[in-house]
C-alpha atoms as a PDB file:
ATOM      1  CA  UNK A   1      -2.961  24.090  29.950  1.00  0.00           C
ATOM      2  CA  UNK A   2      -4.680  24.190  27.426  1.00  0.00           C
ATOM      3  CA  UNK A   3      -7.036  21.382  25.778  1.00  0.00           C
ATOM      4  CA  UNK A   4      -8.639  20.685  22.245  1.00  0.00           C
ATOM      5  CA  UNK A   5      -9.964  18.752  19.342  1.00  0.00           C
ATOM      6  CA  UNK A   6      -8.303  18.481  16.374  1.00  0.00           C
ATOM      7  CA  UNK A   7      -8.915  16.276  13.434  1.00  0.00           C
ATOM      8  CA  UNK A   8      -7.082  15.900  10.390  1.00  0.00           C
ATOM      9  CA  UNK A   9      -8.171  14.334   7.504  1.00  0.00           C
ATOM     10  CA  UNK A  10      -5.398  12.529   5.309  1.00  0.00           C
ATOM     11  CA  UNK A  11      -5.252  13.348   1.108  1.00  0.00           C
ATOM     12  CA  UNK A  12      -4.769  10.159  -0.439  1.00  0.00           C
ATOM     13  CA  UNK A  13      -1.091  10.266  -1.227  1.00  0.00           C
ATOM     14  CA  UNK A  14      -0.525  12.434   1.787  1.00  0.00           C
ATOM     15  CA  UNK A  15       2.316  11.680   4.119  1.00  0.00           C
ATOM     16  CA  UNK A  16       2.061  14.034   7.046  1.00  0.00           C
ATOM     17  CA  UNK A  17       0.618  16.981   8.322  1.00  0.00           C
ATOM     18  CA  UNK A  18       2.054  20.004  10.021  1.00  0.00           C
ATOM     19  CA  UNK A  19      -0.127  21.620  12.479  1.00  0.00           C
ATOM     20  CA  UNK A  20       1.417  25.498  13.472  1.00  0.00           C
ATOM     21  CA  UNK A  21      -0.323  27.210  16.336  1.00  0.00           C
ATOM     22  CA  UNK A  22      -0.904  31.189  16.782  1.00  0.00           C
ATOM     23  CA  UNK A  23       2.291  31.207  18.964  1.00  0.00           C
ATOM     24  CA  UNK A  24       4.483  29.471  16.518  1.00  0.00           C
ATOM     25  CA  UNK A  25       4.774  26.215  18.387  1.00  0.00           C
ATOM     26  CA  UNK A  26       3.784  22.986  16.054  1.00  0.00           C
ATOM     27  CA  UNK A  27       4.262  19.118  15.206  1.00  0.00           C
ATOM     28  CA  UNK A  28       3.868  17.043  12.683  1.00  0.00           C
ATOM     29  CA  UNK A  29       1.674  14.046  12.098  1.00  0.00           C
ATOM     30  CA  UNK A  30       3.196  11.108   9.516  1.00  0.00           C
ATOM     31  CA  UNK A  31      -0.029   9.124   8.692  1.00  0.00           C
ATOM     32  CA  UNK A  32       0.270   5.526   8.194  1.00  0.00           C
ATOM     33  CA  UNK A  33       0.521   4.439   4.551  1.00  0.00           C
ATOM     34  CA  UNK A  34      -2.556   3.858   2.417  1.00  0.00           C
ATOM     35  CA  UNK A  35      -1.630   1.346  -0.609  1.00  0.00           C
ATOM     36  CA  UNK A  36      -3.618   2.047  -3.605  1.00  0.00           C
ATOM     37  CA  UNK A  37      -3.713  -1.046  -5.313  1.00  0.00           C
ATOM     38  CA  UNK A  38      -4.649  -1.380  -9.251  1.00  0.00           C
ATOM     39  CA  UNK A  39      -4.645  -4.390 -11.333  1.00  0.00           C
ATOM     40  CA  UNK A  40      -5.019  -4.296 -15.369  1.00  0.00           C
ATOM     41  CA  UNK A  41      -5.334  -7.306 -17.584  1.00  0.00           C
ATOM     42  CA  UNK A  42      -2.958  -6.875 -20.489  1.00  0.00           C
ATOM     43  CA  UNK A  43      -2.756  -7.984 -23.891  1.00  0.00           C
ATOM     44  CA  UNK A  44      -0.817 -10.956 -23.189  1.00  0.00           C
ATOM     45  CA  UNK A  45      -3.149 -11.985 -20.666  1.00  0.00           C
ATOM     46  CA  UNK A  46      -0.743 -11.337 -17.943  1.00  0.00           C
ATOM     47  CA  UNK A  47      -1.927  -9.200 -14.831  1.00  0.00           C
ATOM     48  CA  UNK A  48      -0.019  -5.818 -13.857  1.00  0.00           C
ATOM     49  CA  UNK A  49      -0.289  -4.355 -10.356  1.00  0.00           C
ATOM     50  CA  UNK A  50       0.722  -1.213 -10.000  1.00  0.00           C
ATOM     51  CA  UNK A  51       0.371   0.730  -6.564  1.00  0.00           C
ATOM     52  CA  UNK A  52       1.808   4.353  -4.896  1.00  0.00           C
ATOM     53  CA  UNK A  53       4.901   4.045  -2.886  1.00  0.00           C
ATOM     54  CA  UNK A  54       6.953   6.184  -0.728  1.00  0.00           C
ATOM     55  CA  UNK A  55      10.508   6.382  -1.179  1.00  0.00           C
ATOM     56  CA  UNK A  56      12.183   4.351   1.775  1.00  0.00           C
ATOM     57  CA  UNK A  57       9.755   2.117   2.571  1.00  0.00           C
ATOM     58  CA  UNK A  58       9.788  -1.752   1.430  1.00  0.00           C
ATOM     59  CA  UNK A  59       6.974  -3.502  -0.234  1.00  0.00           C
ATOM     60  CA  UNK A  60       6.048  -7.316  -0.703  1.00  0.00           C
ATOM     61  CA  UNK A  61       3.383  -8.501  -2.811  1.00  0.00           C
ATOM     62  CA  UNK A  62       1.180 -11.339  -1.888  1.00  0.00           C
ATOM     63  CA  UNK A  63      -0.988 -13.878  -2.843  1.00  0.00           C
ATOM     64  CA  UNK A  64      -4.339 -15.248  -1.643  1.00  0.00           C
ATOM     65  CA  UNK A  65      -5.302 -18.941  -3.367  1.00  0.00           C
ATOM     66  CA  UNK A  66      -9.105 -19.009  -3.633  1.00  0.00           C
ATOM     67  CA  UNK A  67      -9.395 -22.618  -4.489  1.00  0.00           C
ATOM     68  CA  UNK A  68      -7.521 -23.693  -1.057  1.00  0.00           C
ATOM     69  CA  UNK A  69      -8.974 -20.791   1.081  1.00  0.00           C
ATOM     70  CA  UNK A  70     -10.979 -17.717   0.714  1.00  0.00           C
ATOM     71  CA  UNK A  71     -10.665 -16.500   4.289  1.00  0.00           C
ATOM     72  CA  UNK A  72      -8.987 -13.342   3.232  1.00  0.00           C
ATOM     73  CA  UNK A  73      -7.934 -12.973   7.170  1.00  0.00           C
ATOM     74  CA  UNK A  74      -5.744 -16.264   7.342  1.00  0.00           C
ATOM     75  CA  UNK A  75      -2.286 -16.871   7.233  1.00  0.00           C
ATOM     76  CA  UNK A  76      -2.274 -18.468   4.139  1.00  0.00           C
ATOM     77  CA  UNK A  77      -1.203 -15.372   1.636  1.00  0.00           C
ATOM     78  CA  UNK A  78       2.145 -16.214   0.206  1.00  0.00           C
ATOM     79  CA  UNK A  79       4.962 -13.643  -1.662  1.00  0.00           C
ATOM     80  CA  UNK A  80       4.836 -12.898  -5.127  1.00  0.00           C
ATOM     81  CA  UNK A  81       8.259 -11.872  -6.102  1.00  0.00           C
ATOM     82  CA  UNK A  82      11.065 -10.352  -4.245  1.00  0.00           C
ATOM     83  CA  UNK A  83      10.241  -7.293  -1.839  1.00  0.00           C
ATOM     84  CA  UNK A  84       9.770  -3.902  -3.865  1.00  0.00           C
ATOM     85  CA  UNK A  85      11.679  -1.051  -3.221  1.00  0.00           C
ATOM     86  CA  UNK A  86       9.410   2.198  -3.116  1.00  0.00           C
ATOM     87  CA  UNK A  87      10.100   4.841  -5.779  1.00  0.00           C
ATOM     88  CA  UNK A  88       7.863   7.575  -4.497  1.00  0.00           C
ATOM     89  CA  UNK A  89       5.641   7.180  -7.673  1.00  0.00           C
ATOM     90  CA  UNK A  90       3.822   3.842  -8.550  1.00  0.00           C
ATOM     91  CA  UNK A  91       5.218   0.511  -8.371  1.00  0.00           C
ATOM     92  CA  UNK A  92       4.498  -2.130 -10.861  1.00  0.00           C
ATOM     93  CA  UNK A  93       4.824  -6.137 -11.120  1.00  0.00           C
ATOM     94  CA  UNK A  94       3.573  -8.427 -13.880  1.00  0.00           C
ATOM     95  CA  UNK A  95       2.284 -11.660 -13.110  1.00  0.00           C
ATOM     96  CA  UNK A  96       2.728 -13.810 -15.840  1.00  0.00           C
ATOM     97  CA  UNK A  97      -0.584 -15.645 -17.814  1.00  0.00           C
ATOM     98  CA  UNK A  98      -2.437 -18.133 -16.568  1.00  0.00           C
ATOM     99  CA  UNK A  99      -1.898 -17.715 -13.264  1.00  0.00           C
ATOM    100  CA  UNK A 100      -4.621 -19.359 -10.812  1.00  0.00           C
ATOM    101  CA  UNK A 101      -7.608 -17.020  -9.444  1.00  0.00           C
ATOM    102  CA  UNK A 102      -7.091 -15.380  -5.803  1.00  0.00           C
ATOM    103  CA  UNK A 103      -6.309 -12.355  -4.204  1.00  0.00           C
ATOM    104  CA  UNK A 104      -3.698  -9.994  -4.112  1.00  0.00           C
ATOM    105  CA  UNK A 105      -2.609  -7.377  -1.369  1.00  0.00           C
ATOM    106  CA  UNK A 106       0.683  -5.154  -1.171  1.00  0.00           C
ATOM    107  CA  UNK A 107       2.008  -4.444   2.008  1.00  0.00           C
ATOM    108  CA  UNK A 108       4.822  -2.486   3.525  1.00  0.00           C
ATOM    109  CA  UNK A 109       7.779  -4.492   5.311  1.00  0.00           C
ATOM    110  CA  UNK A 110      10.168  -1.703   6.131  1.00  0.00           C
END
């Protein structure tokens, strides 16, 4: 038997990483997903996220009210939208104007 250390560090954008051994033998790692989230005020006022996605997983966009609670650990974040399909580029939703100040997180629900 043999034992060691082995650390990998993930690429932002990475999905997995194959290890190969000097005898041929390997396996592959899939990292969990890291969401890049961006937002960008527009002309019109409204708000577009825009985040990386792999292709097959699900994504939901949600909502954090600061005037009712600013404990960003609660259950209180609500959808935005419909879930997002991932493309395996970058995923975008408008908000419309207007819309009241809070937080927003993307997360992955398949």
């Amino acid at each position: 038997m043999v034992v060691f250390d082995l650390m990998l560090q993930q690429i932002f954008g990475a999905t997995n990483a194959e290890v190969t051994f000097a005898d041929g033998s390997s396996f592959t790692y899939d990292f969990p997903e890291l969401i890049g989230l961006t937002l960008a005020l527009m002309p019109d006022s409204s708000v577009r996220l825009s985040w990386n996605s792999r292709l097959g997983s699900t994504y939901q966009v949600e909502s954090l009210d600061t005037l009712d609670n600013n404990d960003l650990g609660s259950n209180g974040w609500l959808s935005v939208g419909e879930p997002v399909p991932g493309t395996g580029t970058n995923n975008c939703l408008t908000l419309p104007a207007g819309g009241a100040q809070g937080f927003y997180r993307v997360r992955t629900i398949e």
